[in-house]
Protein backbone atom coordinates (compact mmCIF):
# COMPACT_ATOMS: atom_id res chain seq x y z
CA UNK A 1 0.10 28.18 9.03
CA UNK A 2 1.95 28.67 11.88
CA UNK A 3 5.15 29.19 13.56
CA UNK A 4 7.18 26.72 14.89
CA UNK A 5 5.93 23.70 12.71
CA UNK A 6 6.73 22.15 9.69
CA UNK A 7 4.12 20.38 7.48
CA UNK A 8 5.40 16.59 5.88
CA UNK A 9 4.64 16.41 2.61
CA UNK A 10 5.63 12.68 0.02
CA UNK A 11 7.10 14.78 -2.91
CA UNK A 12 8.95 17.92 -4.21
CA UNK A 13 6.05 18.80 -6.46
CA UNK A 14 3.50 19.64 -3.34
CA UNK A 15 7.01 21.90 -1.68
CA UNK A 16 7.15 23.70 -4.51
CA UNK A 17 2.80 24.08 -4.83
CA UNK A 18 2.30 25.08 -1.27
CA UNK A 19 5.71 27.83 -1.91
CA UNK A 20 3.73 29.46 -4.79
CA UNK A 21 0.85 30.02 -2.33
CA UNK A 22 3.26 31.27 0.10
CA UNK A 23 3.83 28.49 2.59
CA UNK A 24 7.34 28.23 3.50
CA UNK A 25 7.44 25.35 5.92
CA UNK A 26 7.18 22.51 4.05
CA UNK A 27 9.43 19.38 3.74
CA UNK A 28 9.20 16.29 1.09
CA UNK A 29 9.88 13.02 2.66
CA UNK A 30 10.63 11.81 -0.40
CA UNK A 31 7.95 8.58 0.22
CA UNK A 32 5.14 7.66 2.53
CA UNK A 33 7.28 7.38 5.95
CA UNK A 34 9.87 8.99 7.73
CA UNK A 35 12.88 8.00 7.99
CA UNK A 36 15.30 7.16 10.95
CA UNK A 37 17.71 9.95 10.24
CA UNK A 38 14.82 12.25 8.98
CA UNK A 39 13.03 11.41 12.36
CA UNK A 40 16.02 12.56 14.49
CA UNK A 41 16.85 16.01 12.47
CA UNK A 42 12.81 16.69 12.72
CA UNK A 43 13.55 15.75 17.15
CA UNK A 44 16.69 18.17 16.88
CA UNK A 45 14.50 20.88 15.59
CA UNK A 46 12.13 20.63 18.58
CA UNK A 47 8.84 22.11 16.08
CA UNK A 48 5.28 20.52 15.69
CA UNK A 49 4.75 18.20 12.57
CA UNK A 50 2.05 18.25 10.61
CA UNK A 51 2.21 14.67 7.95
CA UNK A 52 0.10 15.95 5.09
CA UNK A 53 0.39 12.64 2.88
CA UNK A 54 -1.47 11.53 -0.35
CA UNK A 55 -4.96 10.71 0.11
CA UNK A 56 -4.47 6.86 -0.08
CA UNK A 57 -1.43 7.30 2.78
CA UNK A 58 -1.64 6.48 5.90
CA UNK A 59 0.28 8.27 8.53
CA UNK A 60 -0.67 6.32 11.48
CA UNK A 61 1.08 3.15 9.67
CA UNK A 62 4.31 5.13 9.62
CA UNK A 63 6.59 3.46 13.16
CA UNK A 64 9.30 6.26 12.92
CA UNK A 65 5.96 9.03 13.23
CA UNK A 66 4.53 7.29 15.94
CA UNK A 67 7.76 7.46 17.93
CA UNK A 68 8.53 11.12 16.98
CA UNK A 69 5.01 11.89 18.72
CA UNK A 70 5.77 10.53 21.80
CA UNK A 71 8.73 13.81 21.90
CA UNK A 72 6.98 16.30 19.23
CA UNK A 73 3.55 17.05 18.99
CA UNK A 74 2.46 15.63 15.97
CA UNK A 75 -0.87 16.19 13.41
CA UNK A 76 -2.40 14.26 10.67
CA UNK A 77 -4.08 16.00 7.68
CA UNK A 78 -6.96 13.72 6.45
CA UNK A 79 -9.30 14.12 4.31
CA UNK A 80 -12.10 14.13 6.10
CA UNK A 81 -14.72 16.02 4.07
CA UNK A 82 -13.52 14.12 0.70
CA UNK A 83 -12.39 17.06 -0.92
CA UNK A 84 -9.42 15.02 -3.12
CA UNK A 85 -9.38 12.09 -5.21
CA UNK A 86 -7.65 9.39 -4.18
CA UNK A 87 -4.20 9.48 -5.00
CA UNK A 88 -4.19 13.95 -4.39
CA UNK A 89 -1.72 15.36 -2.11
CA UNK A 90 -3.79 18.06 0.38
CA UNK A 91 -2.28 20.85 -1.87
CA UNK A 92 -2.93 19.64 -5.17
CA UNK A 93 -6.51 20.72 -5.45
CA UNK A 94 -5.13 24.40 -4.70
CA UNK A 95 -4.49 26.02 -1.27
CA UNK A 96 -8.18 26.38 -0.14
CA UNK A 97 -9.22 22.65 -0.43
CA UNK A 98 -5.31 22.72 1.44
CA UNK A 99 -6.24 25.37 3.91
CA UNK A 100 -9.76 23.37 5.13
CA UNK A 101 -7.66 20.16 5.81
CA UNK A 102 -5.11 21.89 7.53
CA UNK A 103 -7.30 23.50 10.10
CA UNK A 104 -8.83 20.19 10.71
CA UNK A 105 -5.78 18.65 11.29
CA UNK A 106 -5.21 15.73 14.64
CA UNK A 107 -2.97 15.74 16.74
CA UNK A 108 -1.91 12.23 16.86
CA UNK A 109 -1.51 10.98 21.24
């Protein structure tokens, strides 16, 4: 992971998953979107954000994430390689299967 970025996660469960394996940047969005106020604390904070939703989620759907990337740069985790079942979270078939998503990450223009 890396500095100056903070990786969008749905629930508290995948925060505290991805904290066992040592990754300290993540935030649960409590749902599939972002929020108005959420959005503006996340353009205050001026870092790259990384949406790593459930499987079935999609990111690009999500208006308030859209905006943000036209002031943030912003990446999508998908599951490219069909590593998780269909309602997983990336960490929730443990922090490899996490890791391989991660690095093929898009940044979202």
């Amino acid at each position: 992971m890396e500095q100056n970025e903070v990786i969008l996660v749905e629930g508290e469960k995948s925060v505290m998953k991805l904290e066992t394996n040592s990754i300290f940047n993540s935030i649960a969005i409590g749902t599939s979107h972002i929020s108005k106020e959420q959005m503006k604390i996340l353009l205050k904070l001026r870092v790259n954000v990384i949406m790593a939703l459930d499987k079935d989620k999609d990111a690009l759907k999500d208006k308030n994430f859209l905006n943000l990337a036209k002031y943030n740069k912003c990446y999508i985790m998908e599951d490219t390689d069909n590593l998780l079942e269909e309602k997983d979270a990336p960490i929730d078939k443990g922090v490899d299967v996490f890791r391989k998503i991660y690095e093929k990450r898009r940044l979202v223009q």
